[in-house]
N, C-alpha and C. Protein backbone atom coordinates (compact mmCIF):
# COMPACT_ATOMS: atom_id res chain seq x y z
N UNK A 1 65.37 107.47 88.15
CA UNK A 1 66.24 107.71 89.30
C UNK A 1 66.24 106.52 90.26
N UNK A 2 65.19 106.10 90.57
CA UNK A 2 64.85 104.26 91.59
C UNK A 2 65.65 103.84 91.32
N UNK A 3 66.00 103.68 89.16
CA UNK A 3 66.97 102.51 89.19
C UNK A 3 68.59 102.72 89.61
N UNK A 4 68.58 103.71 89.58
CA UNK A 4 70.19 103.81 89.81
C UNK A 4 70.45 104.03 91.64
N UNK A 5 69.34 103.74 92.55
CA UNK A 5 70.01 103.72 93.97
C UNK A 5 70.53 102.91 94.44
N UNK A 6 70.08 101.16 93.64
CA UNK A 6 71.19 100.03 94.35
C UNK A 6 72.50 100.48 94.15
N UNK A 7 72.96 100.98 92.72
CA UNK A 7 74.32 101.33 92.47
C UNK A 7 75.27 102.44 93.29
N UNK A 8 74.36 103.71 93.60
CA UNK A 8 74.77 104.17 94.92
C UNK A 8 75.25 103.99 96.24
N UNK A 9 73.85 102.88 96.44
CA UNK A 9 73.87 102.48 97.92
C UNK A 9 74.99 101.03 97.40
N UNK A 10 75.62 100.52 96.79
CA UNK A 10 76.37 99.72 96.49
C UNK A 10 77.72 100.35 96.69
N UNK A 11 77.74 101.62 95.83
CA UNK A 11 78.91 102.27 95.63
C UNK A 11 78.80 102.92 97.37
N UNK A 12 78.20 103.18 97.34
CA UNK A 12 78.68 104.39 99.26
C UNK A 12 79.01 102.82 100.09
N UNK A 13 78.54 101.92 100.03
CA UNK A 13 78.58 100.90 101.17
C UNK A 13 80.66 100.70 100.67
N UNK A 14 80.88 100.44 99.94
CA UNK A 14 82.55 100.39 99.35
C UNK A 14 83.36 101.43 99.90
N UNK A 15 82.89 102.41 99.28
CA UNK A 15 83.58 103.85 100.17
C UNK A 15 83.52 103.73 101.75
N UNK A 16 82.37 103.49 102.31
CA UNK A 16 82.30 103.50 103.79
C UNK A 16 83.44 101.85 104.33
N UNK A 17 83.10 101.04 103.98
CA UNK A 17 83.85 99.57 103.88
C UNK A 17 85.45 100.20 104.16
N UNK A 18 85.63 100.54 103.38
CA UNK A 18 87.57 100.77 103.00
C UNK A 18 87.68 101.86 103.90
N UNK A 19 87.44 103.00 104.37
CA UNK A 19 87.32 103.72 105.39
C UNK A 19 87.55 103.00 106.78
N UNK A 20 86.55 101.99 106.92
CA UNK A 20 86.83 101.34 108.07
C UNK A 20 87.55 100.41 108.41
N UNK A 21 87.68 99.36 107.17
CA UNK A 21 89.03 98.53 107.03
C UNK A 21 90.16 99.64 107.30
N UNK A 22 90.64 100.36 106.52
CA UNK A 22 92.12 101.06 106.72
C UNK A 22 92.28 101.66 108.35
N UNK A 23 90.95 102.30 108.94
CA UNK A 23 91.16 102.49 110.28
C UNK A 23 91.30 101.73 111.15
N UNK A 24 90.77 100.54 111.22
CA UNK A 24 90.84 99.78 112.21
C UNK A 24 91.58 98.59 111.79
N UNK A 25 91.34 97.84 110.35
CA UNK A 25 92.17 96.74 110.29
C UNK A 25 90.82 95.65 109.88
N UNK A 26 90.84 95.15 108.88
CA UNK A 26 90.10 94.39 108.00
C UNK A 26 89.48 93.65 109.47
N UNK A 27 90.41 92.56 109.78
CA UNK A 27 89.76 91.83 110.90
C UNK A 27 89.17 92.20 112.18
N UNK A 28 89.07 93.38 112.42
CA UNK A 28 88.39 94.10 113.70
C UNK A 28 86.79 94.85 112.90
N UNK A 29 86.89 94.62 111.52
CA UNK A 29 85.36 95.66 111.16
C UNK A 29 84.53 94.23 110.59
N UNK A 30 83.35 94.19 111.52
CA UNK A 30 82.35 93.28 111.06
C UNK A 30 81.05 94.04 110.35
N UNK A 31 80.16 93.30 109.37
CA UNK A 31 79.36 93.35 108.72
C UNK A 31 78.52 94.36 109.58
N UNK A 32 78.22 94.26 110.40
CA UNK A 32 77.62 94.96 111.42
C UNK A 32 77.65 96.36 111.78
N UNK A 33 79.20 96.14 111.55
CA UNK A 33 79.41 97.62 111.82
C UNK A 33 79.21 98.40 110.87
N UNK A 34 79.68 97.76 109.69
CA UNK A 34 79.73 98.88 108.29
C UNK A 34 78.25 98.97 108.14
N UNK A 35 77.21 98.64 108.56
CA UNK A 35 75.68 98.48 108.12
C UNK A 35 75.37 99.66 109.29
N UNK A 36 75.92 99.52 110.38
CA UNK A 36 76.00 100.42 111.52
C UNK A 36 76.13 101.68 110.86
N UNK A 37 77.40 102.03 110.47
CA UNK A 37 78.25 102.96 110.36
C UNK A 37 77.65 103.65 108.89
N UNK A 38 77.16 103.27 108.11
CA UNK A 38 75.93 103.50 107.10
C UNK A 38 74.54 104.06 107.30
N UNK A 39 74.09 103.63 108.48
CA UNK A 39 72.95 103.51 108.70
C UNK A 39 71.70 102.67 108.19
N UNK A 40 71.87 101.89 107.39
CA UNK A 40 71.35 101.11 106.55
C UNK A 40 71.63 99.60 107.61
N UNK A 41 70.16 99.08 107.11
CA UNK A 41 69.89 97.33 108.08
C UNK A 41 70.95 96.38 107.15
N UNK A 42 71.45 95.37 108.36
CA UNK A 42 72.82 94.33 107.85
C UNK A 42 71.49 93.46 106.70
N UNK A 43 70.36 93.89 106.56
CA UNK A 43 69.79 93.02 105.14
C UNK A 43 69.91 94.05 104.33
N UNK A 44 70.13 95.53 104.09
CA UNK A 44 70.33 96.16 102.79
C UNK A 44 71.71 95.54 102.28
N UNK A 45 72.38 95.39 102.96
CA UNK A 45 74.20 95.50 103.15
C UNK A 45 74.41 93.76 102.25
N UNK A 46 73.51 92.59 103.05
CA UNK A 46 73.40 91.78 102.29
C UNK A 46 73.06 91.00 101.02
N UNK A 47 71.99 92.56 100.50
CA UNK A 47 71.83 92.31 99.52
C UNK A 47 72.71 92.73 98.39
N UNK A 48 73.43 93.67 98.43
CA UNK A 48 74.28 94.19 97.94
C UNK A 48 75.98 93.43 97.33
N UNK A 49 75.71 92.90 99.13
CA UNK A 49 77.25 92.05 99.23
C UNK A 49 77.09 91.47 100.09
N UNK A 50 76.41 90.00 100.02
CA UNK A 50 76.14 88.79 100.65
C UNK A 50 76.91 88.17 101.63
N UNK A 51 78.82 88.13 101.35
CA UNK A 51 79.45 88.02 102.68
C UNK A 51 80.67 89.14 102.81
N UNK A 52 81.12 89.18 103.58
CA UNK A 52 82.38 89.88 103.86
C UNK A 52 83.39 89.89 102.49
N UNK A 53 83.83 88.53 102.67
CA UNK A 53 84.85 88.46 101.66
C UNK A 53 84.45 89.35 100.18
N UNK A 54 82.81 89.47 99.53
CA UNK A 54 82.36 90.15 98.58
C UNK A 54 83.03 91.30 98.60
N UNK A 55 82.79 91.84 99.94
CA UNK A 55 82.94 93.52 100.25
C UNK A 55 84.92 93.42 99.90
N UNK A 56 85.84 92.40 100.50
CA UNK A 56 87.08 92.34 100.07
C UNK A 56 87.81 92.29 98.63
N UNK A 57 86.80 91.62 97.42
CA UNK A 57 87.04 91.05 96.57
C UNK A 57 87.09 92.41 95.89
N UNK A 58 85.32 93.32 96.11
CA UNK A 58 85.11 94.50 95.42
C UNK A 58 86.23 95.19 95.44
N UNK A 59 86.82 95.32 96.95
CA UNK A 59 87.72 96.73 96.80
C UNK A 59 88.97 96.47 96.64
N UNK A 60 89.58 95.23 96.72
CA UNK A 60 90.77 94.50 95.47
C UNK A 60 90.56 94.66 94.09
N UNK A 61 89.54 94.15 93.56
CA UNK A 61 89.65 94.00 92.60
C UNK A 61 89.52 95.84 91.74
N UNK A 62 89.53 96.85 92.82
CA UNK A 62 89.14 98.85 92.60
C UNK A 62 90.98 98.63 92.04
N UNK A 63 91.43 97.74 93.54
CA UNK A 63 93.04 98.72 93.60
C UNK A 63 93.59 97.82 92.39
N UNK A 64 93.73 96.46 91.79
CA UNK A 64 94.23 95.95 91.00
C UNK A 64 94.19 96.56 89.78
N UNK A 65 92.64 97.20 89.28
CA UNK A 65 92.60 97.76 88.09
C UNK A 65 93.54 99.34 88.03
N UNK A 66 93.38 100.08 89.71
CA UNK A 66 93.99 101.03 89.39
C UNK A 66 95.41 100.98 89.26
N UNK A 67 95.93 99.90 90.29
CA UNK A 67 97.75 99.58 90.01
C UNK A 67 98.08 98.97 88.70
N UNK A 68 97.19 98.42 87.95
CA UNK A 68 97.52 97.81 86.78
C UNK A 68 98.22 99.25 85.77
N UNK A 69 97.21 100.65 85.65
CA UNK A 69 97.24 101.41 84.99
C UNK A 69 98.17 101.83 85.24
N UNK A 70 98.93 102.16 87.05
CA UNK A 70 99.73 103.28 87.11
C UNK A 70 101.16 102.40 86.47
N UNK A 71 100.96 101.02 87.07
CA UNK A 71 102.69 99.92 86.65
C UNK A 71 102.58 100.39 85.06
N UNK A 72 102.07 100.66 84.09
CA UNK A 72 102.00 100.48 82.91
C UNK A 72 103.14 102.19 82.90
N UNK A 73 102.94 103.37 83.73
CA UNK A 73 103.67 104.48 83.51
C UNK A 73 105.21 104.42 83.96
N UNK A 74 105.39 103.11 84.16
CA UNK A 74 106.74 102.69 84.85
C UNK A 74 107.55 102.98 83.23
N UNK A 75 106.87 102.71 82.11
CA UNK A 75 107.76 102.67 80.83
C UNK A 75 108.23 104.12 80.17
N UNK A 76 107.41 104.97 80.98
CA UNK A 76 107.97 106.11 80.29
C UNK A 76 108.90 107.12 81.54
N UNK A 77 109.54 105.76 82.57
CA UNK A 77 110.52 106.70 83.48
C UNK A 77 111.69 106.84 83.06
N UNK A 78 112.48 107.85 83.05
CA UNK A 78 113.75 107.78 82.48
C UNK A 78 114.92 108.38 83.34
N UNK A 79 114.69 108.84 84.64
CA UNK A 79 115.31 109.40 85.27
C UNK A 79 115.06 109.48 86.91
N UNK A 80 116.15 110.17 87.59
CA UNK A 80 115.47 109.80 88.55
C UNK A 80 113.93 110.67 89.42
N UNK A 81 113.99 112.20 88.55
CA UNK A 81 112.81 112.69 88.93
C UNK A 81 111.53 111.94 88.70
N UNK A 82 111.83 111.33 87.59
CA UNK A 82 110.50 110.55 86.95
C UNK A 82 110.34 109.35 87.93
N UNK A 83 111.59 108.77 88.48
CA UNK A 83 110.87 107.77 89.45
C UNK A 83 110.82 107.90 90.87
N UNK A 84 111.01 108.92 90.96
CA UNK A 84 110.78 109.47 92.33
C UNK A 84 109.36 109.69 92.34
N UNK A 85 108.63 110.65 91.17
CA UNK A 85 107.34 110.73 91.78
C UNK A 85 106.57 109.21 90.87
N UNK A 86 107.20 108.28 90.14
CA UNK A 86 106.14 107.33 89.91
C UNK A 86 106.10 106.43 91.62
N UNK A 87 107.07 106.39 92.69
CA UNK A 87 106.94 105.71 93.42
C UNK A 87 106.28 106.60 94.14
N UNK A 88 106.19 107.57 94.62
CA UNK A 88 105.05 108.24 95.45
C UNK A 88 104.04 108.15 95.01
N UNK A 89 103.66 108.11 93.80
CA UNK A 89 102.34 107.54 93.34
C UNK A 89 101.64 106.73 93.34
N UNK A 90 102.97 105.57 93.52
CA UNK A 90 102.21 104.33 93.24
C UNK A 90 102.23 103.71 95.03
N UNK A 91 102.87 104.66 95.81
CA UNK A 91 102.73 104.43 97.57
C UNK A 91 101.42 105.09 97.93
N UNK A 92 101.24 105.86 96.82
CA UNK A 92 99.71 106.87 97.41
C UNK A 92 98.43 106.04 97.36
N UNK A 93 98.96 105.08 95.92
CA UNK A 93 97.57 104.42 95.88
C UNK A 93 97.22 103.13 96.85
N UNK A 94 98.97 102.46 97.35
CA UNK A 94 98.81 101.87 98.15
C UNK A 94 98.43 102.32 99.32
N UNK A 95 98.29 103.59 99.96
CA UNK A 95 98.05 103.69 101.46
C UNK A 95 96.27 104.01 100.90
N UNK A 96 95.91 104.39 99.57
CA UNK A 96 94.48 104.11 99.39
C UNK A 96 94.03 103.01 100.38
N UNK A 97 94.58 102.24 99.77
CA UNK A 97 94.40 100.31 100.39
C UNK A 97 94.58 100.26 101.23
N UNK A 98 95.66 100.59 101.90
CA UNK A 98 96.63 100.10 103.24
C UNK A 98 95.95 98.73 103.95
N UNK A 99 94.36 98.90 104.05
CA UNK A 99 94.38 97.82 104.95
C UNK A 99 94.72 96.18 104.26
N UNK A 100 94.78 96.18 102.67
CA UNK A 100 95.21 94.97 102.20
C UNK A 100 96.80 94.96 102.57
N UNK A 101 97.27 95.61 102.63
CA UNK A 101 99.23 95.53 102.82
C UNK A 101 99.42 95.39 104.61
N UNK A 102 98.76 96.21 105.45
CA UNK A 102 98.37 96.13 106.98
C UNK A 102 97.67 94.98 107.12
N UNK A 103 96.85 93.95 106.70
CA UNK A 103 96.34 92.66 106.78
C UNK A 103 96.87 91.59 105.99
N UNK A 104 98.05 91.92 105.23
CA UNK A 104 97.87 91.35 104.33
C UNK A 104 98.45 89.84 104.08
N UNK A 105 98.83 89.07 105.32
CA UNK A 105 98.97 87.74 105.54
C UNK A 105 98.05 87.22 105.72
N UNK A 106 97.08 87.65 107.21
CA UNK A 106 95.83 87.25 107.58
C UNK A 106 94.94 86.99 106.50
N UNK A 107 94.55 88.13 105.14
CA UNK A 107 94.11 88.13 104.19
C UNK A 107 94.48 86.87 103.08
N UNK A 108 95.70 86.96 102.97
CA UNK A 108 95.68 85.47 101.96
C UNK A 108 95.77 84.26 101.96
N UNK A 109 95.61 83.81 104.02
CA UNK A 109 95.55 82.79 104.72
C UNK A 109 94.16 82.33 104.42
N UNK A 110 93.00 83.13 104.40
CA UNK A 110 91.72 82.88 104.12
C UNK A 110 90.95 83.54 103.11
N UNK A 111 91.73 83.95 102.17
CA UNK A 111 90.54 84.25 100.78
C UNK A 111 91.50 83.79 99.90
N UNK A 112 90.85 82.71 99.09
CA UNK A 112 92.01 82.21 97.98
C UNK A 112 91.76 82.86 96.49
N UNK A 113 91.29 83.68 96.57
CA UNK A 113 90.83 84.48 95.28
C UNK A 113 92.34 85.73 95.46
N UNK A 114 92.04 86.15 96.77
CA UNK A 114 93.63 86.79 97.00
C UNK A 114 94.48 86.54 96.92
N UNK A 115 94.99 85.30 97.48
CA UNK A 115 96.31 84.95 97.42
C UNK A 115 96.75 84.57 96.10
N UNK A 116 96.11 84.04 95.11
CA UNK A 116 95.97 84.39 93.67
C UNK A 116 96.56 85.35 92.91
N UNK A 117 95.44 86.21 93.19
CA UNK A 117 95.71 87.49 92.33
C UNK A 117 97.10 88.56 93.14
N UNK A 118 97.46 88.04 94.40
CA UNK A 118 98.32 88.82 95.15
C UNK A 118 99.72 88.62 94.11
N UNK A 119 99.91 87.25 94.03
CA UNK A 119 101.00 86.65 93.32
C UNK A 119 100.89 87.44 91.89
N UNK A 120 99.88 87.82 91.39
CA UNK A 120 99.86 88.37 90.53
C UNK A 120 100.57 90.04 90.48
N UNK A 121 99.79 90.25 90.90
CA UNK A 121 100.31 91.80 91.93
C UNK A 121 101.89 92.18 92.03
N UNK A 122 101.80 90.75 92.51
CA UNK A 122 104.04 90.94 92.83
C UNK A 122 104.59 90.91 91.29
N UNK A 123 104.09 90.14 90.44
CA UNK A 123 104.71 89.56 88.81
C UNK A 123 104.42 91.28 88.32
N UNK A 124 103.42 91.60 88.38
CA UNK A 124 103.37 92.98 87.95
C UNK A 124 104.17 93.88 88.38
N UNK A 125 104.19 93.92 89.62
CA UNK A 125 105.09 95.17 90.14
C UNK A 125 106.77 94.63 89.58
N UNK A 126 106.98 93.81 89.89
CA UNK A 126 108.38 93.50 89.24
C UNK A 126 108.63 93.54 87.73
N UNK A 127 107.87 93.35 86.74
CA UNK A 127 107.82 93.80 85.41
C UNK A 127 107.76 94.69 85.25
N UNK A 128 107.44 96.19 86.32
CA UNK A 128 107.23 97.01 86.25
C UNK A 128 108.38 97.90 86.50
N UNK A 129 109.18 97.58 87.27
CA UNK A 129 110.21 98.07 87.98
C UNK A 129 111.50 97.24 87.44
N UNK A 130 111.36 96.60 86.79
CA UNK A 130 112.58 96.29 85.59
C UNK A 130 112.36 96.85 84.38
N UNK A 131 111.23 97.35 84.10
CA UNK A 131 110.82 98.47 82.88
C UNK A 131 111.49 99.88 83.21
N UNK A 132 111.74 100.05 84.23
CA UNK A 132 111.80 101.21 84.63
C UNK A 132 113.23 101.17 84.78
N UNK A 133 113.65 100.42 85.69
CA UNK A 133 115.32 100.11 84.73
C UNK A 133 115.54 100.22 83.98
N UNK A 134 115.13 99.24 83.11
CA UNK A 134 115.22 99.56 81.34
C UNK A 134 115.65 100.71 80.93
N UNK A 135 114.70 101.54 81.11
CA UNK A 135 113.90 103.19 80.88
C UNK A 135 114.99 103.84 81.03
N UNK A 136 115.81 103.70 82.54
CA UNK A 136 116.59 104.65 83.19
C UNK A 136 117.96 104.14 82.91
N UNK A 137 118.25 102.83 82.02
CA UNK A 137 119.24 102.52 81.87
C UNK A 137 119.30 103.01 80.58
N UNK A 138 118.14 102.46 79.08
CA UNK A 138 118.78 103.43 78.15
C UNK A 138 119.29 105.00 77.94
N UNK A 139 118.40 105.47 78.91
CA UNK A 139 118.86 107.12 79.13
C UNK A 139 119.77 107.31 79.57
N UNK A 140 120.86 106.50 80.01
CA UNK A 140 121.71 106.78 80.60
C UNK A 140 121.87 107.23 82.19
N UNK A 141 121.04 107.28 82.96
CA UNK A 141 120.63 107.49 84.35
C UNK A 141 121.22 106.39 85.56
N UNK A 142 121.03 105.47 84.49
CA UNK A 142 121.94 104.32 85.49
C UNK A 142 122.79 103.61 84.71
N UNK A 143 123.58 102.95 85.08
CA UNK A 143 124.24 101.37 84.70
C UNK A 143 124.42 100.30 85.54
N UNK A 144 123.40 99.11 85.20
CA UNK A 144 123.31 98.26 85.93
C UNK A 144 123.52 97.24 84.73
N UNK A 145 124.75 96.14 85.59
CA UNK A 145 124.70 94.47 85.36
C UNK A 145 123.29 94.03 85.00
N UNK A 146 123.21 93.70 83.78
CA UNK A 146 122.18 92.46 83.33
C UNK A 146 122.10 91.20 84.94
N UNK A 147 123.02 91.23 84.85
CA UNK A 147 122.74 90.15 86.40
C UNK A 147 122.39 90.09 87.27
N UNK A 148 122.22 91.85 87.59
CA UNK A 148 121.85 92.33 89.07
C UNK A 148 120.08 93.10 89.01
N UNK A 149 119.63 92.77 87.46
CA UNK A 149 118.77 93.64 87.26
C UNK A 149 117.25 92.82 88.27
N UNK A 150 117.30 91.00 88.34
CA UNK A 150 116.29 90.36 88.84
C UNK A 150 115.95 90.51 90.11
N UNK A 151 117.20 90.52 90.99
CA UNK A 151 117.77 90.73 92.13
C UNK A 151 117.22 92.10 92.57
N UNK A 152 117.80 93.31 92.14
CA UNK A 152 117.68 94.60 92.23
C UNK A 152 115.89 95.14 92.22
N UNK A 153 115.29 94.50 91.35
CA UNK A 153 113.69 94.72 91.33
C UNK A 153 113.22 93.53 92.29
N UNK A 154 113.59 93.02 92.60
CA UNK A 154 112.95 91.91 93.84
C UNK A 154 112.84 92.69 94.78
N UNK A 155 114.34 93.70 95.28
CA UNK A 155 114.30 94.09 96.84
C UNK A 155 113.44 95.74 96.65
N UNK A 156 113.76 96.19 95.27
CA UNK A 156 112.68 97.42 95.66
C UNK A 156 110.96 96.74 95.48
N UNK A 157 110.40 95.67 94.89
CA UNK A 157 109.32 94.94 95.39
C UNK A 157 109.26 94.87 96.71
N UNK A 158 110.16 94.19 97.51
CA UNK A 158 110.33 93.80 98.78
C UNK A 158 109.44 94.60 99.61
N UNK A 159 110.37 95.84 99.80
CA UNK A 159 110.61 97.26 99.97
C UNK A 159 108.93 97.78 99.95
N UNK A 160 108.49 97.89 98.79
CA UNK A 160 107.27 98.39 98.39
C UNK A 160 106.44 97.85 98.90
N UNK A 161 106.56 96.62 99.05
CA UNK A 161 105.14 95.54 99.57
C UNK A 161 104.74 95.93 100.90
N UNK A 162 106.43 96.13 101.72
CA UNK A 162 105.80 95.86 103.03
C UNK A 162 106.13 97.02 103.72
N UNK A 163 106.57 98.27 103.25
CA UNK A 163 107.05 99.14 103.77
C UNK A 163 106.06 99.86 104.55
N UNK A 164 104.51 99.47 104.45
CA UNK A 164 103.56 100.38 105.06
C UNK A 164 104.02 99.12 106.89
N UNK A 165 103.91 97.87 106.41
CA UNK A 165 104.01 96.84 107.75
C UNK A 165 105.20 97.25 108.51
N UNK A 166 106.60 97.74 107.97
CA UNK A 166 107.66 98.28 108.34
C UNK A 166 107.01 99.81 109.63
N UNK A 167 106.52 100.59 108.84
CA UNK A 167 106.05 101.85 109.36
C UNK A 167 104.91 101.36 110.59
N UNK A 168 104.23 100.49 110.48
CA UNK A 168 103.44 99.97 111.62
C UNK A 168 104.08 99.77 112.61
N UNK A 169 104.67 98.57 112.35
CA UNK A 169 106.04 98.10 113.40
C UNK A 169 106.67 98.99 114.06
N UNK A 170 107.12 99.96 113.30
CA UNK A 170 107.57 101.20 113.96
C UNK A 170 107.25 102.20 114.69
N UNK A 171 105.84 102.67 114.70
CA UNK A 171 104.84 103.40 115.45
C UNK A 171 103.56 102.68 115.25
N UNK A 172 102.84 101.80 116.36
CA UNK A 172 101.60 101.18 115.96
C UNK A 172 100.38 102.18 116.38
N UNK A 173 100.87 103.26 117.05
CA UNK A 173 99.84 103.66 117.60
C UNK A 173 99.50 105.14 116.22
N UNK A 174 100.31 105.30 115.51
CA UNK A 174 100.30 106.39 114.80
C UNK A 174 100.52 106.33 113.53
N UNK A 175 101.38 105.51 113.07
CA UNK A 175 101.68 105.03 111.53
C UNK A 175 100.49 105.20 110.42
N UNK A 176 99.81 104.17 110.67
CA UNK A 176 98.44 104.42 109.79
C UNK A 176 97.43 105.52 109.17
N UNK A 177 97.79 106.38 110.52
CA UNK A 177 96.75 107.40 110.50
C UNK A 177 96.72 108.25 109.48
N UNK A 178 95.82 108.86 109.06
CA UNK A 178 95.85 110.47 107.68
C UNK A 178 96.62 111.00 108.03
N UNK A 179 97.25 111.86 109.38
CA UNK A 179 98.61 112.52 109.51
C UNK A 179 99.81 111.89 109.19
N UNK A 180 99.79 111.02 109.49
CA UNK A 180 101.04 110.32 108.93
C UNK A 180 101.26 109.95 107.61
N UNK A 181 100.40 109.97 106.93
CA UNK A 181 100.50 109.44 105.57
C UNK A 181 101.44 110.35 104.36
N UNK A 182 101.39 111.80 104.43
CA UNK A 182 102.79 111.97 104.18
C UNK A 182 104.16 111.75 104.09
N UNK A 183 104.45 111.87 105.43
CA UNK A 183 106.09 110.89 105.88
C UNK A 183 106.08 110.02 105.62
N UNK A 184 105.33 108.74 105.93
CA UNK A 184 105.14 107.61 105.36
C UNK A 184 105.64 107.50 104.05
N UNK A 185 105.55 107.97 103.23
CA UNK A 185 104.68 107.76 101.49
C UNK A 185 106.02 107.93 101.60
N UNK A 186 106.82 108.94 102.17
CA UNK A 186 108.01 109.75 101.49
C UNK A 186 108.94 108.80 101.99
N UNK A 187 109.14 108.86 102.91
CA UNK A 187 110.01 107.54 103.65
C UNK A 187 110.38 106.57 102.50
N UNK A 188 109.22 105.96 102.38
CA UNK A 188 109.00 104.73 101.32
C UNK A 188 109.83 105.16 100.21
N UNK A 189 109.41 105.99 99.39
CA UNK A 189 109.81 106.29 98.09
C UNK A 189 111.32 106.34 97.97
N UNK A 190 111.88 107.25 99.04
CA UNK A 190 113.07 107.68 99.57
C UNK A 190 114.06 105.96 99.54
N UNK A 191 113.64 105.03 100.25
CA UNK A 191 114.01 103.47 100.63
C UNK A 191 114.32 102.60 99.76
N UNK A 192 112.91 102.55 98.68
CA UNK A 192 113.02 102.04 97.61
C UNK A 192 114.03 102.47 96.41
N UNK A 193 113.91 103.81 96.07
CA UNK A 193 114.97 104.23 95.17
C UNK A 193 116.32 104.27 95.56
N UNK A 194 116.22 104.66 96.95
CA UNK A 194 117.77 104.29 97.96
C UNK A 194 118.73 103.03 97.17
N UNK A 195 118.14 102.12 96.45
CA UNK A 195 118.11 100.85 96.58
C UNK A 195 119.27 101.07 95.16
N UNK A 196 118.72 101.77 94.27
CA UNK A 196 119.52 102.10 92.71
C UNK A 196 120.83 102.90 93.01
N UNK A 197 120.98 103.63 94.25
CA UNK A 197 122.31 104.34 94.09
C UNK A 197 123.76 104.29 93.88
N UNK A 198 124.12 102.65 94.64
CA UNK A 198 125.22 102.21 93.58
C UNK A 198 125.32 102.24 91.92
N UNK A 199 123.98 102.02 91.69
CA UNK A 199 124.25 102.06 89.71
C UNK A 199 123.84 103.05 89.16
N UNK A 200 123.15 104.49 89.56
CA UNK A 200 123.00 105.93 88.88
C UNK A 200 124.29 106.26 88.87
N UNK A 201 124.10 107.40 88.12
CA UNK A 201 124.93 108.50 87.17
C UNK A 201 125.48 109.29 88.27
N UNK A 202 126.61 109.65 88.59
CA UNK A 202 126.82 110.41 89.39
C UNK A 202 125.73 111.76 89.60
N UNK A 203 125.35 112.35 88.70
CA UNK A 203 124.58 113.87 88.48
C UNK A 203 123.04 113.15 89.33
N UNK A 204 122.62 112.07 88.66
CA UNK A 204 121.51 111.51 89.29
C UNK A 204 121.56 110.92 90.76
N UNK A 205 122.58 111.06 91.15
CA UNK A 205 122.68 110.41 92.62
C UNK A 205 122.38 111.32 93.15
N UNK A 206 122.76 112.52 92.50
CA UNK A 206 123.10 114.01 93.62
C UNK A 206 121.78 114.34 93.38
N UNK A 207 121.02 114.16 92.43
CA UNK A 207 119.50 114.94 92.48
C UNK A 207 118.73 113.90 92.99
N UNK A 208 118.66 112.93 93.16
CA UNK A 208 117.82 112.02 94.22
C UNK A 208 118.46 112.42 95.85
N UNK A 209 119.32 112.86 96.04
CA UNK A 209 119.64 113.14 97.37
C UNK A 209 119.00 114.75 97.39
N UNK A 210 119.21 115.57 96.23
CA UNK A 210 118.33 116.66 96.77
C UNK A 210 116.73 116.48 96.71
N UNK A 211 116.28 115.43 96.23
CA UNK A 211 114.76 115.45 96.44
C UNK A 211 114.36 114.93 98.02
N UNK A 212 114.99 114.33 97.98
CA UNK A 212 115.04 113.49 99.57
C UNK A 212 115.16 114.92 100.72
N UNK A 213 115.91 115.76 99.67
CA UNK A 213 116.19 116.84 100.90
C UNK A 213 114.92 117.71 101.12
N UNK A 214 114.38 118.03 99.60
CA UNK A 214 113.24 118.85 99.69
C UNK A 214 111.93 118.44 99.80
N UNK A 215 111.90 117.14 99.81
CA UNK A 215 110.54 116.23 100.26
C UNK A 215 110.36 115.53 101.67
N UNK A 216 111.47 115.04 101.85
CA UNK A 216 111.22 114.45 103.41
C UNK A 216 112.35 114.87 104.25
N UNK A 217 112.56 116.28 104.88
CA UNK A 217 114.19 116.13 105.26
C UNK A 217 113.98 115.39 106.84
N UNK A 218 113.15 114.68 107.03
CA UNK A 218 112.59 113.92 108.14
C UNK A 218 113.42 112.69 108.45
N UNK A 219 113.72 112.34 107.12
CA UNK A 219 114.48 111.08 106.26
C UNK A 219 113.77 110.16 106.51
């Protein structure tokens, strides 16, 4: 049992970390605090995860493996129910994070391991969301121009990246919070798919407007 408490006290220090990043904002939580906020001395905390950026890298490198898995379910969307809830899904895992998308200039100004793999992040999500075109174009769900397809997954990327910074902007004092994270999510999803309605199916336009109705009639 001894041996497995660094991995605990490794694993709870991550959980507590991202808790406090998403509340307050990566650049307002120092080493200090999370060792604070643990109860554990800033030398357990160091041994674990020697500087800050460690504690950043760990819980990037949580959300990369988990967004890698969910972009991969982009291939079996074919409609618009199916991408209605793959984008709430894949907004859920981002407000997991939030504080990398809420920091997330500051963040790749000074960790170059991020700004890296961020670029990566975007190549994914856009392979992902032209799969899903694909998907919804052989089914017949949409028809979209070959020409408009690079274009068209750029701005629901766009859209996706920054839509939590959008919702900040918009209420700073409340946006972020666990209550809000509903509307939020839905908002988003609602914005991004907004984006396909010139090129769906007539039948599919009308059932993305009734999900919109029965999920966020907040808009």
């Amino acid at each position: 049992m001894a041996k497995k408490a660094p991995r605990r006290t490794a694993e709870r220090i991550l959980e507590v970390t991202l808790e406090l990043f998403n509340r307050f904002g990566e650049p307002n939580v120092s080493t200090t605090l999370i060792s604070a906020e643990l109860g554990i001395s800033p030398g357990n905390l160091y041994y674990h995860y020697p500087a800050k950026d460690e504690l950043i890298n760990s819980l990037f490198d949580r959300y990369e493996r988990s967004l890698n898995e969910l972009l991969n379910a982009s291939d079996g969307v074919r409609n618009v129910e199916d991408a209605w809830f793959f984008m709430h899904t894949l907004f859920e895992l981002i407000w997991q994070y939030r504080f990398l998308y809420r920091d997330l200039n500051d963040l790749l100004s000074k960790n170059r391991r991020l700004e890296t793999h961020f670029q990566w992040v975007l190549k994914n999500k856009t392979r992902s969301v032209k799969a899903l075109l694909d998907g919804m174009g052989r089914s017949g769900a949409l028809k979209i121009d070959s020409r408009e397809v690079e274009a068209t997954a750029t701005s629901m990327v766009v859209v996706l990246t920054y839509w939590l910074s959008y919702e900040y902007v918009r209420d700073p004092r409340r946006a972020l919070e666990p209550e809000s994270a509903q509307a939020a999510l839905l908002r988003g999803a609602h914005h991004v798919l907004n984006l396909l309605t010139p090129y769906l199916e007539p039948g599919q336009r009308t059932h993305l407007l009734s999900l919109v109705g029965a999920y966020s009639p907040q808009g």
